[in-house]
Structure formats: structure tokens, C-alpha cells
N, C-alpha and C. Protein backbone atom coordinates (compact mmCIF):
# COMPACT_ATOMS: atom_id res chain seq x y z
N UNK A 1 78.75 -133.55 -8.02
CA UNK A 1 78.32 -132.47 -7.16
C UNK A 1 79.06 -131.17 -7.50
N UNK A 2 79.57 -131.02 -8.81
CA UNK A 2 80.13 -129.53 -9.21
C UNK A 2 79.09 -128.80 -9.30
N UNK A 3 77.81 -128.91 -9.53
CA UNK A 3 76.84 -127.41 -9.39
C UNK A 3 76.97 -127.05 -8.13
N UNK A 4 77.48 -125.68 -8.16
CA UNK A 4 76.97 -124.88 -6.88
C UNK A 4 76.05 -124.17 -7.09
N UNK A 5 75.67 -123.57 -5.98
CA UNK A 5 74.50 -122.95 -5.69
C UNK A 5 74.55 -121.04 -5.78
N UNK A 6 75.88 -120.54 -6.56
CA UNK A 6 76.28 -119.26 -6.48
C UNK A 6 75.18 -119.02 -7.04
N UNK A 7 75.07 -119.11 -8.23
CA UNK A 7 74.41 -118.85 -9.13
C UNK A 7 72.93 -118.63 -8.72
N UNK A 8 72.61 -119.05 -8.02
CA UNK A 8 71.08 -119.21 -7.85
C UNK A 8 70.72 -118.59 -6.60
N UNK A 9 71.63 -117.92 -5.67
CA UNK A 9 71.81 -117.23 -5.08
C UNK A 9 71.88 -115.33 -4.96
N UNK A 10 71.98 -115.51 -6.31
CA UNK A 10 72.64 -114.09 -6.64
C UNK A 10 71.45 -113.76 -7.75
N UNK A 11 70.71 -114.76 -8.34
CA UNK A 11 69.58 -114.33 -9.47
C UNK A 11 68.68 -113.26 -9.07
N UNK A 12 68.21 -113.57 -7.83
CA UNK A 12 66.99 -112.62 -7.02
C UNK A 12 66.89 -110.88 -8.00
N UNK A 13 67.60 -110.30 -8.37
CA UNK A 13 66.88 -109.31 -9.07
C UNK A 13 66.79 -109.32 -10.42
N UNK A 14 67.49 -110.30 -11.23
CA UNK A 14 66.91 -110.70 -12.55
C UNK A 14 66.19 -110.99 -12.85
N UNK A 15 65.16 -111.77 -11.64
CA UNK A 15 63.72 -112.03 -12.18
C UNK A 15 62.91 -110.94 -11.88
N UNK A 16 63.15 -109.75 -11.92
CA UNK A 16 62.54 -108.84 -12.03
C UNK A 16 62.36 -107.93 -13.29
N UNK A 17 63.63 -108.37 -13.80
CA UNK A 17 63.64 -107.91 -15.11
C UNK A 17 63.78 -108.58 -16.23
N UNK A 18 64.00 -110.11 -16.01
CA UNK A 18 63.44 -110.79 -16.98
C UNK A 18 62.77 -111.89 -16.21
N UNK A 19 62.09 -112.34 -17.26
CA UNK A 19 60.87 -113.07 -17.41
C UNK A 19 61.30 -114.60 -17.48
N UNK A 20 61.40 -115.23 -16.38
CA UNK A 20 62.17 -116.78 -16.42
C UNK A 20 61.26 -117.69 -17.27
N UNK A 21 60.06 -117.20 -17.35
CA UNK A 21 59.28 -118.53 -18.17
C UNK A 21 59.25 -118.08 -19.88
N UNK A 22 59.93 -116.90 -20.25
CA UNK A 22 59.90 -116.81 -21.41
C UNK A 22 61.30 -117.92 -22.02
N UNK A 23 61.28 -118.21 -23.23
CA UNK A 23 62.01 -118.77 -23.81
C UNK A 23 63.58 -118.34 -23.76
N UNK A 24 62.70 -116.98 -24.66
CA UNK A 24 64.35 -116.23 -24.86
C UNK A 24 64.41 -115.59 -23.63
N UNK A 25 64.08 -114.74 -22.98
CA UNK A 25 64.64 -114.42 -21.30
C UNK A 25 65.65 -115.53 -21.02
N UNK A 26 65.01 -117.02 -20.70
CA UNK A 26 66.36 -118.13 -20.27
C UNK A 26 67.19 -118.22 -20.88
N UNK A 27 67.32 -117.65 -22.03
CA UNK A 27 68.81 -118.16 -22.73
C UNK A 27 69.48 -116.90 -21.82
N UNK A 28 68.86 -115.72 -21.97
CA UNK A 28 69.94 -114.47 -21.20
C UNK A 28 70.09 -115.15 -19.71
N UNK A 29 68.91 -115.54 -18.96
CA UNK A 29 69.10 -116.02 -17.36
C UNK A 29 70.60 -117.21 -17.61
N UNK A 30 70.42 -117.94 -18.59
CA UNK A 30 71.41 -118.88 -18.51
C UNK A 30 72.51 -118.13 -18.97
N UNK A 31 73.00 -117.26 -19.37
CA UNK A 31 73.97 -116.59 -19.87
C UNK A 31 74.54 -116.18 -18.82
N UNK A 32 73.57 -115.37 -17.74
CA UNK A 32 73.99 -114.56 -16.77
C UNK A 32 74.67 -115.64 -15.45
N UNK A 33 74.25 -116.74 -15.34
CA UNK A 33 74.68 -118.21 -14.83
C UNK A 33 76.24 -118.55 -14.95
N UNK A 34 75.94 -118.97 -16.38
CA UNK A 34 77.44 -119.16 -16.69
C UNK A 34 78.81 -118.13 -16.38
N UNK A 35 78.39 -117.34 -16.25
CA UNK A 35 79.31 -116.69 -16.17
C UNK A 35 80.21 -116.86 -14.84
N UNK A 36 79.90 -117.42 -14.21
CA UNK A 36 80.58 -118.05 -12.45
C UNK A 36 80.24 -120.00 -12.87
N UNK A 37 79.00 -119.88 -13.50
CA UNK A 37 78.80 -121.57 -13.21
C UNK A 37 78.37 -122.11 -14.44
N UNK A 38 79.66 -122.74 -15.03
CA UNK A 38 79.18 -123.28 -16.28
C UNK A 38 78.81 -124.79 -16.46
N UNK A 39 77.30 -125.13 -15.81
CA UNK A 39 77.31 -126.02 -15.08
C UNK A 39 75.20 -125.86 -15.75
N UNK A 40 74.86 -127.24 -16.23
CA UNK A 40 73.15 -126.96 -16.40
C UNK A 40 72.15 -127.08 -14.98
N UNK A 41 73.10 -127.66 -14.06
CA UNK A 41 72.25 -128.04 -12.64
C UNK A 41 72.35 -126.53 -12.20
N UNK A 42 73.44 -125.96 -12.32
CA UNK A 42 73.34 -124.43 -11.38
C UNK A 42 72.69 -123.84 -12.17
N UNK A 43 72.16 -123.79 -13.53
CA UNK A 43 71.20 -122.85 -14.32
C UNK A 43 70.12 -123.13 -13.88
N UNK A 44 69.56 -124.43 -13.75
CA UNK A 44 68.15 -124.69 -13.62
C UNK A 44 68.29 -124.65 -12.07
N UNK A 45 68.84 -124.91 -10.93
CA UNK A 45 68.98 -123.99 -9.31
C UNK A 45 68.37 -122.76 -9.94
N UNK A 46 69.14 -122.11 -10.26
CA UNK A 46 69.22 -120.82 -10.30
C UNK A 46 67.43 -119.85 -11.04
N UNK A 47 67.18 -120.91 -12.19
CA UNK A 47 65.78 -121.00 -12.78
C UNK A 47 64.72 -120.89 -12.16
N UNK A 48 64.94 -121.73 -10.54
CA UNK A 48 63.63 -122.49 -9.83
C UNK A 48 63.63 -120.98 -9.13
N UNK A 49 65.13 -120.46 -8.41
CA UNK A 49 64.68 -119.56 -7.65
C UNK A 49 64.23 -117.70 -8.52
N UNK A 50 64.47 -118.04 -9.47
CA UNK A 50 64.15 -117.12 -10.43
C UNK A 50 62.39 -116.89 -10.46
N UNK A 51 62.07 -118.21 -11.13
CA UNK A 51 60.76 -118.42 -11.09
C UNK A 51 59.94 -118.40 -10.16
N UNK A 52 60.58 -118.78 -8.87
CA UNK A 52 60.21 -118.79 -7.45
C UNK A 52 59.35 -117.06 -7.15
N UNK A 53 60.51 -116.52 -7.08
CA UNK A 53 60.81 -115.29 -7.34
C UNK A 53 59.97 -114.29 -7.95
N UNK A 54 59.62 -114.80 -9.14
CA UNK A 54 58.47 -113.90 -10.17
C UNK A 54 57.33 -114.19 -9.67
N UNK A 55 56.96 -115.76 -9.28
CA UNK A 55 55.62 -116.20 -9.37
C UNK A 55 55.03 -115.55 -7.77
N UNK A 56 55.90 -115.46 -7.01
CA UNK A 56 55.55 -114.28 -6.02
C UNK A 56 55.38 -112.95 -6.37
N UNK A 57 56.09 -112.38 -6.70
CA UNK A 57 55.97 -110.89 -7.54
C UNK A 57 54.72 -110.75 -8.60
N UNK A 58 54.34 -111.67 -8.97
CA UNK A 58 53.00 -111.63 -10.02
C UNK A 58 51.94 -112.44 -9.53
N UNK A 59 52.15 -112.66 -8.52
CA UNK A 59 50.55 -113.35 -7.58
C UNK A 59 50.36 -115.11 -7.71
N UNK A 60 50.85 -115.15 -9.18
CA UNK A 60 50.72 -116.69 -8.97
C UNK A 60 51.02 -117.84 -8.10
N UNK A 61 52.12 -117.05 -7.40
CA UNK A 61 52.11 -117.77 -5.78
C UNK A 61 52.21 -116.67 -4.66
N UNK A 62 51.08 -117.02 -3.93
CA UNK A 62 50.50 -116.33 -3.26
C UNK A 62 51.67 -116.06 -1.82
N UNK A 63 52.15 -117.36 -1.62
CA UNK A 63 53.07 -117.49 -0.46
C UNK A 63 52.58 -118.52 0.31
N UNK A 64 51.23 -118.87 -0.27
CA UNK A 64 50.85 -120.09 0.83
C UNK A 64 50.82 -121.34 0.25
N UNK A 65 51.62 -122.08 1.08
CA UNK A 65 51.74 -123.67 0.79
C UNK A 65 52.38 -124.39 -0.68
N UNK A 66 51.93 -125.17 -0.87
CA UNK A 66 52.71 -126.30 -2.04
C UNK A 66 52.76 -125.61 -3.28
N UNK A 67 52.11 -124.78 -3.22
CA UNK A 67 51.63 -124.61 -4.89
C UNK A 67 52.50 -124.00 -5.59
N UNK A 68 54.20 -124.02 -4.91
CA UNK A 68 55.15 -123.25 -5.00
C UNK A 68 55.88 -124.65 -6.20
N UNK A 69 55.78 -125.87 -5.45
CA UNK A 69 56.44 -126.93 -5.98
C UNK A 69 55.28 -127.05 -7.37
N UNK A 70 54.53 -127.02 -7.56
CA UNK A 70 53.49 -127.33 -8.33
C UNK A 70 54.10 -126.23 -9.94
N UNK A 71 53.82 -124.86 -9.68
CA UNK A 71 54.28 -123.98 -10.29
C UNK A 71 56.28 -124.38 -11.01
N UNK A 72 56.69 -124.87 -9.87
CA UNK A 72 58.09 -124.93 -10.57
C UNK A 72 58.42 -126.34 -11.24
N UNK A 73 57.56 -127.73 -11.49
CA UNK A 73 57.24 -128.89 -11.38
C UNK A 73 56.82 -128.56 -12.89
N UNK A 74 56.02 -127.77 -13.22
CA UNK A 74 55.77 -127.24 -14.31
C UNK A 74 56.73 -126.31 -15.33
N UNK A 75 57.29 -125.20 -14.82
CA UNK A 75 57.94 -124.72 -15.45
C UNK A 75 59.37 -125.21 -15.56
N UNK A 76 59.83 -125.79 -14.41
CA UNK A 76 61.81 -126.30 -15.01
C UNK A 76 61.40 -127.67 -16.03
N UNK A 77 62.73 -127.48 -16.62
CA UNK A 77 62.83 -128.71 -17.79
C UNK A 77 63.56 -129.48 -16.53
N UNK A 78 63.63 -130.76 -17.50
CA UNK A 78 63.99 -131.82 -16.70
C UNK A 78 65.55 -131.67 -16.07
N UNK A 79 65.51 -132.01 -14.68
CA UNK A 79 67.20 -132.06 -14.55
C UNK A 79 67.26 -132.61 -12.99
N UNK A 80 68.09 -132.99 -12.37
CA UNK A 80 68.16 -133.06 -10.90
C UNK A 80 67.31 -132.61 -10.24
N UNK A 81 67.48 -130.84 -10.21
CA UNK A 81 66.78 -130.27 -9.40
C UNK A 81 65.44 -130.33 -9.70
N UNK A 82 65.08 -130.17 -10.40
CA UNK A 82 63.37 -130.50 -10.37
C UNK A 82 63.45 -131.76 -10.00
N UNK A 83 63.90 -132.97 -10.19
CA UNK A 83 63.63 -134.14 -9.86
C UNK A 83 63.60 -134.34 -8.22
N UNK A 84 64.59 -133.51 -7.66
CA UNK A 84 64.23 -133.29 -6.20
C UNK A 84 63.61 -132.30 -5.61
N UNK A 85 62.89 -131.48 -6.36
CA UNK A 85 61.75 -130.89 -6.22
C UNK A 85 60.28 -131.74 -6.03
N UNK A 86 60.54 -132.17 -7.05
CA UNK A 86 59.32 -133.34 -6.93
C UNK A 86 59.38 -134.47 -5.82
N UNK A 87 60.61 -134.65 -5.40
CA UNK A 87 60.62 -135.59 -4.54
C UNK A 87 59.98 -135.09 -2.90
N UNK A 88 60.60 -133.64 -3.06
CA UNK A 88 60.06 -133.04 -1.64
C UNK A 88 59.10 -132.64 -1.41
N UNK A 89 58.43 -132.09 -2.79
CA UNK A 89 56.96 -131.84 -3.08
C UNK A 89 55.79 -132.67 -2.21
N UNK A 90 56.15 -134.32 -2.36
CA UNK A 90 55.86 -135.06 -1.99
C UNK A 90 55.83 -135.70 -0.36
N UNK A 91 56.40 -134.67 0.13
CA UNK A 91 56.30 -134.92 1.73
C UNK A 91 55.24 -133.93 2.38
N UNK A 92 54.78 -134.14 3.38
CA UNK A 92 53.77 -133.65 4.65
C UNK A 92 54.58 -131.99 4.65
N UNK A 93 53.38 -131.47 4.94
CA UNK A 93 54.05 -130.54 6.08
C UNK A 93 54.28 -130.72 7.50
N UNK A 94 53.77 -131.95 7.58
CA UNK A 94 54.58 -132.17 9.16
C UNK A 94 55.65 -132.54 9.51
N UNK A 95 56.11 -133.25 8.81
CA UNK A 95 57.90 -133.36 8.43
C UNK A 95 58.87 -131.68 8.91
N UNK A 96 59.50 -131.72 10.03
CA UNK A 96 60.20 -130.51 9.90
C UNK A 96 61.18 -130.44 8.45
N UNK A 97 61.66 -129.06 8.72
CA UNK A 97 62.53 -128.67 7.49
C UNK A 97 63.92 -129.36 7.67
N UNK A 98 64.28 -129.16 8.99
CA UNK A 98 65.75 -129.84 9.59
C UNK A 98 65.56 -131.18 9.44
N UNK A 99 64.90 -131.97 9.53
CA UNK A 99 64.37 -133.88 9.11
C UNK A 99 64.38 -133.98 7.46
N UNK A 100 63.92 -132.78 6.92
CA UNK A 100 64.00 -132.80 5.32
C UNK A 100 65.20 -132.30 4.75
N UNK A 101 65.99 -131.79 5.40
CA UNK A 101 67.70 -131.33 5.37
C UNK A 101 68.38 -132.31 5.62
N UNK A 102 68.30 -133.05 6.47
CA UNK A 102 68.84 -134.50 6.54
C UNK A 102 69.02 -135.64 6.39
N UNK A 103 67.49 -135.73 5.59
CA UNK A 103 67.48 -137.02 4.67
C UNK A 103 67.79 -136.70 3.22
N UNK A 104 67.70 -134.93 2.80
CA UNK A 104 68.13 -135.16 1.29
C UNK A 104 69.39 -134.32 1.53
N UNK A 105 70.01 -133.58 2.31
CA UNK A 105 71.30 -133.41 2.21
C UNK A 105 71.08 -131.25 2.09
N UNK A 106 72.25 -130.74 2.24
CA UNK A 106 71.92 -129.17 3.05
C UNK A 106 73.27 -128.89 2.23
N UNK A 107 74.10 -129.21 1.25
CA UNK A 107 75.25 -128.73 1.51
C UNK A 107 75.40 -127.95 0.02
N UNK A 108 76.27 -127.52 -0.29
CA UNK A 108 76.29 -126.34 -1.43
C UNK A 108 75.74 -126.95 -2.82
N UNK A 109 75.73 -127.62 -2.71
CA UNK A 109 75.26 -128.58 -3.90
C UNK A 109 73.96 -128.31 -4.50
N UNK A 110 73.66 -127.77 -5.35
CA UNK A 110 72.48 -126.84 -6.22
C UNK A 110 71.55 -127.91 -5.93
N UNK A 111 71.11 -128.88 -6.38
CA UNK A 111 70.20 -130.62 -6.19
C UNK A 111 70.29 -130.45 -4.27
N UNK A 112 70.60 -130.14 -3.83
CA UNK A 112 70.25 -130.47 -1.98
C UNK A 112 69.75 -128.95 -2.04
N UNK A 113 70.46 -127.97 -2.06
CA UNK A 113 70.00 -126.84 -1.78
C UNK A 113 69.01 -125.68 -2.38
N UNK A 114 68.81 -125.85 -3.54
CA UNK A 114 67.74 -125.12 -4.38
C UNK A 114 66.16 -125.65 -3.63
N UNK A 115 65.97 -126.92 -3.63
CA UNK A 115 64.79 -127.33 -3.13
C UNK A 115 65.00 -127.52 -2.04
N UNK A 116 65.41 -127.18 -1.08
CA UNK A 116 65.38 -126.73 0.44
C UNK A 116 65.14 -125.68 0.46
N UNK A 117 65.41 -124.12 0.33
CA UNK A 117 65.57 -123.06 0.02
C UNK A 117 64.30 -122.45 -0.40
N UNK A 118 63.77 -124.13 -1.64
CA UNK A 118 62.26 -123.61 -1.93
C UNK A 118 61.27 -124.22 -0.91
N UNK A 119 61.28 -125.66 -0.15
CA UNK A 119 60.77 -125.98 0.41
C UNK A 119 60.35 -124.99 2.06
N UNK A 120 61.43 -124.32 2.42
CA UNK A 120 61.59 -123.47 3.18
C UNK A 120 60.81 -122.16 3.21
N UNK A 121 60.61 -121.60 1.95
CA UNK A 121 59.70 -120.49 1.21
C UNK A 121 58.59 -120.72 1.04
N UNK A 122 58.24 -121.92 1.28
CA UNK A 122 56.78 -122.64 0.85
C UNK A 122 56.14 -122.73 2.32
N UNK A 123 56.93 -122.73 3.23
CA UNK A 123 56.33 -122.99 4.50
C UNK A 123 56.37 -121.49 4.98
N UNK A 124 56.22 -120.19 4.38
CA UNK A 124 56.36 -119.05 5.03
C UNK A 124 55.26 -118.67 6.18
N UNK A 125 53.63 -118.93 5.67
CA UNK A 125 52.70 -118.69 5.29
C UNK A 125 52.53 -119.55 7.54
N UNK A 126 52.54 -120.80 7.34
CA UNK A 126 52.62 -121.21 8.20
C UNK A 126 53.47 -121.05 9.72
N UNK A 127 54.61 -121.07 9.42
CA UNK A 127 55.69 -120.74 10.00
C UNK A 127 56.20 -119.27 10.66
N UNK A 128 56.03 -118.57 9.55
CA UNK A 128 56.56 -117.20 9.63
C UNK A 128 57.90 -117.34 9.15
N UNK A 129 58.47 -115.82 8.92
CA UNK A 129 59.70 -115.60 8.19
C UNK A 129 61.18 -115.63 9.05
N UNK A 130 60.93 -115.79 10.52
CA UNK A 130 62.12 -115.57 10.99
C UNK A 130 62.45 -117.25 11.36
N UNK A 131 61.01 -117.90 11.48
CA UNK A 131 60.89 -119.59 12.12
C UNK A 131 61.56 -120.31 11.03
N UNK A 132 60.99 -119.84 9.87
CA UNK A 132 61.69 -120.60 8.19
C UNK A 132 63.05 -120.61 8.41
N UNK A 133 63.67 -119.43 8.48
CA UNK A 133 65.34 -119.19 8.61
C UNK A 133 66.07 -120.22 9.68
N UNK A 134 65.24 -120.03 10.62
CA UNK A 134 65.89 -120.84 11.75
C UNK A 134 65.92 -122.17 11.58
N UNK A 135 64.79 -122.70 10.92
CA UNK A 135 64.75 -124.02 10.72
C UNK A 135 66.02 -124.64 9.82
N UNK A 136 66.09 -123.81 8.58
CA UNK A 136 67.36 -123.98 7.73
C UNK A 136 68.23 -123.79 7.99
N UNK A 137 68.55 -122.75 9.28
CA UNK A 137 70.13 -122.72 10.29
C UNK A 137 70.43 -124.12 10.70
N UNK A 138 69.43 -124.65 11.38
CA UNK A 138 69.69 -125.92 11.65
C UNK A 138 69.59 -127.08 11.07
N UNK A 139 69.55 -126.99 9.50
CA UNK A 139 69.68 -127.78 8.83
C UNK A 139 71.53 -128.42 8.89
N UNK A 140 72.47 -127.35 9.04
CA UNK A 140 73.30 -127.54 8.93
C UNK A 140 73.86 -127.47 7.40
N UNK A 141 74.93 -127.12 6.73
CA UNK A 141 75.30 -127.31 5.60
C UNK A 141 75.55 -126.08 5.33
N UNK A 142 75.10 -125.90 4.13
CA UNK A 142 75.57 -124.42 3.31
C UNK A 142 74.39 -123.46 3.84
N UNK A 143 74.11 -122.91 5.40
CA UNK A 143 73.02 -122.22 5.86
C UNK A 143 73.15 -121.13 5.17
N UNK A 144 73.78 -120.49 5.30
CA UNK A 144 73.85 -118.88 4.83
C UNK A 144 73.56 -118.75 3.66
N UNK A 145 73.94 -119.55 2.29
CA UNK A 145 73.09 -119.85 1.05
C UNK A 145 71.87 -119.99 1.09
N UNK A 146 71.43 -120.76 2.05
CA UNK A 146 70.03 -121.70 1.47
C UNK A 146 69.30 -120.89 2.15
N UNK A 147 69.52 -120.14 3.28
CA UNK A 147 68.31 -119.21 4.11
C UNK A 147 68.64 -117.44 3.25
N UNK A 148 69.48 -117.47 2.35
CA UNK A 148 69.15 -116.63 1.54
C UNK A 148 68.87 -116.64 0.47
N UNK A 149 68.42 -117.61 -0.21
CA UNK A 149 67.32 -117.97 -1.16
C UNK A 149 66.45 -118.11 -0.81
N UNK A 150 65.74 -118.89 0.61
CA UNK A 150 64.69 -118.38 1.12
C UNK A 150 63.78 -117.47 1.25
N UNK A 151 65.13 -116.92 1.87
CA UNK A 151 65.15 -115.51 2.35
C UNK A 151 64.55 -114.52 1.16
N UNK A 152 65.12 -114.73 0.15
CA UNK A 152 64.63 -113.55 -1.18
C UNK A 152 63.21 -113.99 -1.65
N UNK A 153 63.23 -115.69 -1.53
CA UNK A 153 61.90 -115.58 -2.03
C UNK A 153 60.66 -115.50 -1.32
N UNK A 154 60.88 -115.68 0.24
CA UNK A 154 59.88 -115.34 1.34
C UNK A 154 59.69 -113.47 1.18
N UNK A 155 61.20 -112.71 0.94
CA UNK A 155 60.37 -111.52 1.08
C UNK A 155 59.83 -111.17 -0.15
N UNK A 156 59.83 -111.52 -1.22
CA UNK A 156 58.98 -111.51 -2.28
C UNK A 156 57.51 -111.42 -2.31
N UNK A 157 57.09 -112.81 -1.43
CA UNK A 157 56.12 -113.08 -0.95
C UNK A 157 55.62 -112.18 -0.14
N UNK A 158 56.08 -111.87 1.10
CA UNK A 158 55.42 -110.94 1.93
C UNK A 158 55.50 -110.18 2.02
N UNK A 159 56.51 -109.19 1.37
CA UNK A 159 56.65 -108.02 0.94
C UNK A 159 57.44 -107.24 2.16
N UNK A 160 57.72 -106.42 2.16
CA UNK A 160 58.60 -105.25 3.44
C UNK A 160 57.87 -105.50 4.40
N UNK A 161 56.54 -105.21 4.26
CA UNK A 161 55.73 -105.36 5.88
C UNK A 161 55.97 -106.67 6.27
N UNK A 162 55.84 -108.13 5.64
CA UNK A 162 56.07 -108.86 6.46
C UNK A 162 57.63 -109.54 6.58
N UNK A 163 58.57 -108.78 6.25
CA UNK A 163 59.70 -108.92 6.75
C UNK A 163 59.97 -108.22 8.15
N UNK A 164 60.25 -109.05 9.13
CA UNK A 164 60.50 -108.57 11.10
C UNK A 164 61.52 -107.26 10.44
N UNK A 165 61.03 -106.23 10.98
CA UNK A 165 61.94 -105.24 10.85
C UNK A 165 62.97 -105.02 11.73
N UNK A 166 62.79 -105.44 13.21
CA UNK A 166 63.67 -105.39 14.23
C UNK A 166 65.19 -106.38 13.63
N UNK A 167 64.69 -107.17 13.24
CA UNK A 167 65.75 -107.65 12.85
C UNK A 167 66.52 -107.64 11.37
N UNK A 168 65.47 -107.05 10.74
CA UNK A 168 65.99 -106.43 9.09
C UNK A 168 66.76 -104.91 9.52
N UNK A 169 66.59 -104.45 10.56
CA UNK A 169 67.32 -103.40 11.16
C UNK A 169 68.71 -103.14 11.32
N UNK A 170 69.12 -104.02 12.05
CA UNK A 170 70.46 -104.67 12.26
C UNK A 170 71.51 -105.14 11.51
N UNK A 171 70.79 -104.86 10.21
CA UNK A 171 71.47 -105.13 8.66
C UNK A 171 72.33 -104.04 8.53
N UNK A 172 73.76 -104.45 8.77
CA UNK A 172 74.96 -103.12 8.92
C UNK A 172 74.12 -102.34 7.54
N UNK A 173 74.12 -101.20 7.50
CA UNK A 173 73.61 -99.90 6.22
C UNK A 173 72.60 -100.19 6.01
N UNK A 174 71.54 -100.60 6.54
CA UNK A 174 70.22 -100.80 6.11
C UNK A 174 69.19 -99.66 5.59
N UNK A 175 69.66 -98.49 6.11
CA UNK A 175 68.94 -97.18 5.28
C UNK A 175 69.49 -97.38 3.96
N UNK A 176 70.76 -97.84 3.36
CA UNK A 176 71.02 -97.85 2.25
C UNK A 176 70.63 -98.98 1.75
N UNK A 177 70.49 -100.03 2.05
CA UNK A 177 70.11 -100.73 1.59
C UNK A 177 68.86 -100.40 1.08
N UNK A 178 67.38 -99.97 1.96
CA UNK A 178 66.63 -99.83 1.47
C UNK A 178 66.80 -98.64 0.55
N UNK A 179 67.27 -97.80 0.78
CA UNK A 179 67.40 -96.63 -0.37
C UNK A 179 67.59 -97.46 -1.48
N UNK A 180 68.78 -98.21 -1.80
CA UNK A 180 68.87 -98.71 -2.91
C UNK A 180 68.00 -99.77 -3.67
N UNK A 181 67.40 -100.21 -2.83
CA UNK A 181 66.11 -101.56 -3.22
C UNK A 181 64.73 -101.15 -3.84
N UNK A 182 64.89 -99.78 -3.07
CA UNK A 182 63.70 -98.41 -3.50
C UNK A 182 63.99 -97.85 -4.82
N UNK A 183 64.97 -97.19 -5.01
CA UNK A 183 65.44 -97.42 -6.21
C UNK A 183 65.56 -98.18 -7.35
N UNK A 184 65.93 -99.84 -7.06
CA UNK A 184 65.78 -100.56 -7.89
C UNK A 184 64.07 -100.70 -8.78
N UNK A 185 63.18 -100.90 -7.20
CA UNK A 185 61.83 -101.04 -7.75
C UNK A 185 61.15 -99.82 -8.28
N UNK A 186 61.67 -98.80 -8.02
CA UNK A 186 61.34 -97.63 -9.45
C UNK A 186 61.56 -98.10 -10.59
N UNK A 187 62.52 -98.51 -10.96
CA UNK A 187 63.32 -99.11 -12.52
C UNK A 187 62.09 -100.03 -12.56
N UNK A 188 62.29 -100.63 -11.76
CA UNK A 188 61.52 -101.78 -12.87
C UNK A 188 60.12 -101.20 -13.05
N UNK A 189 59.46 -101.41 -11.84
CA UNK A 189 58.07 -101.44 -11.59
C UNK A 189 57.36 -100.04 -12.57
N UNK A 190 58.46 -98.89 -12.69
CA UNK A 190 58.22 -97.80 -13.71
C UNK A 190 57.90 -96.11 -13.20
């Protein structure tokens, strides 16, 4: 259980500027990894939410439902975390998120928490964005990680408008924040 989950935590604006399903992009994504986690489970964590990440930003996942596990089932190479990707893939959506936190485990550990994080993002659509969070609060474990991988890849998905602003408000510097996020998506977007 040495992969942590830093790594895959902190990717959210690299997949904006590189391209996780290209070849050579992953050698730089894995470069940028190592550098805190020299570890292949926290690269490929870090991969899913990368990819997570883009495939919202480029439509291929829309934000609604499974097709999140489907998309990353496909693109990660083999390792843990996809293997418990696939495993969760495989459950209901009627299964809460906190029942699926507790039978595969919530705690910093890249393999429990990457596919929670995604499973969590997958239920946006249904749920909503503030219900997702809460559910993974009460998962217990490494919350503040895993509902901010969520977290990046739900607002991906729904973009500023459907992030609750009342409570994206309350974000100590949040004019700067968005100033600076505004900024970022000039750079890229052009």
C-alpha cells in the first residue's frame, strides 16, 4: 500500500495540456508523477484521473453514468487500479457510494481511492455535485483526497454553472481563484 494518491490528486491541470492517451504525453504525465511518487500504482491513479479529466473536457464523457469506467477500462494499462476499476464498474447504481467505500476500502491508498473518486464522478449526473461529495465524506478515510478528485472531475463535467456557487463562494479568495482558473483556460483553450 505505498502508492499514494498525491499524485493523482494534483494532475487535474495537466490534462489540459497534455494529452493522457497519447503515448509520449504519458511518459511526461509519468515524469510529472514521479517526482513526489515513484511508485507505477500512483502513475496509473494519477492516469485514470487525468483521463477522467480530458474525456470530460472533450465530450467523450458526457458526465452521465458508467461510461466513465468503460472509457478508463480501455485506456489504463494493466495494474491494480484499473483492476479495481473494473471491479466497481461492475456494481448497480443502487449500491450507495459509502457501502462501496466500505467494502473496497477509502483510505490513501491510490487502488481504494482513485476508483472511488471515479466512481463518485460517475454518479454526478444522478446525484448532483454537492450529494457526490457528501457521500464520499462519509465514506470515511482519506475524504478530502478522494472528494477532490471527484471534485475536479465532476467540475469538468459540469462546468462553472453546474458547480453550487453558494458554496464554491466560501472558498477563502475565490475571486482569485477564479481569476486565476480564467486565466489558466485562456492558455490553453487559446
Amino acid at each position: 500500500m505505498a502508492a499514494g494518491n498525491g499524485a493523482a490528486m494534483r494532475i487535474a491541470p495537466v490534462a489540459f495540456c497534455l494529452d493522457p492517451r497519447d503515448r509520449n504525453q504519458r511518459r511526461t504525465i509519468r515524469d510529472i508523477c514521479r517526482i513526489t511518487h515513484h511508485n507505477e500504482e500512483a502513475y496509473i491513479g494519477a492516469l485514470a484521473v487525468a483521463i477522467s479529466i480530458r474525456s470530460a473536457w472533450d465530450g467523450s464523457w458526457p458526465g452521465l453514468g458508467n461510461s466513465l469506467f468503460a472509457i478508463l477500462l480501455e485506456d489504463l494499462p494493466d495494474a491494480s487500479v484499473r483492476d479495481r476499476i473494473a471491479e466497481i464498474a461492475g456494481i448497480g447504481d443502487d449500491l450507495p457510494i459509502a457501502a462501496i467505500g466500505k467494502r473496497f476500502g477509502s483510505s490513501g491508498y491510490v487502488v481504494e481511492s482513485v476508483p472511488l473518486a471515479v466512481l463518485g464522478a460517475s454518479r454526478v449526473a444522478g446525484l448532483g455535485f454537492m450529494r457526490v461529495l457528501e457521500e464520499l465524506v462519509m465514506c470515511g478515510g482519506d475524504t478530502d483526497t478522494i472528494a477532490s478528485m471527484a471534485g475536479q472531475i465532476m467540475g469538468c463535467a459540469v462546468s462553472r454553472a453546474g458547480i453550487p456557487q453558494e458554496q464554491a463562494a466560501q472558498l477563502p479568495s475565490y475571486d482569485r481563484l477564479v481569476e486565476v482558473a480564467s486565466k489558466f483556460a485562456e492558455i490553453v483553450i487559446g
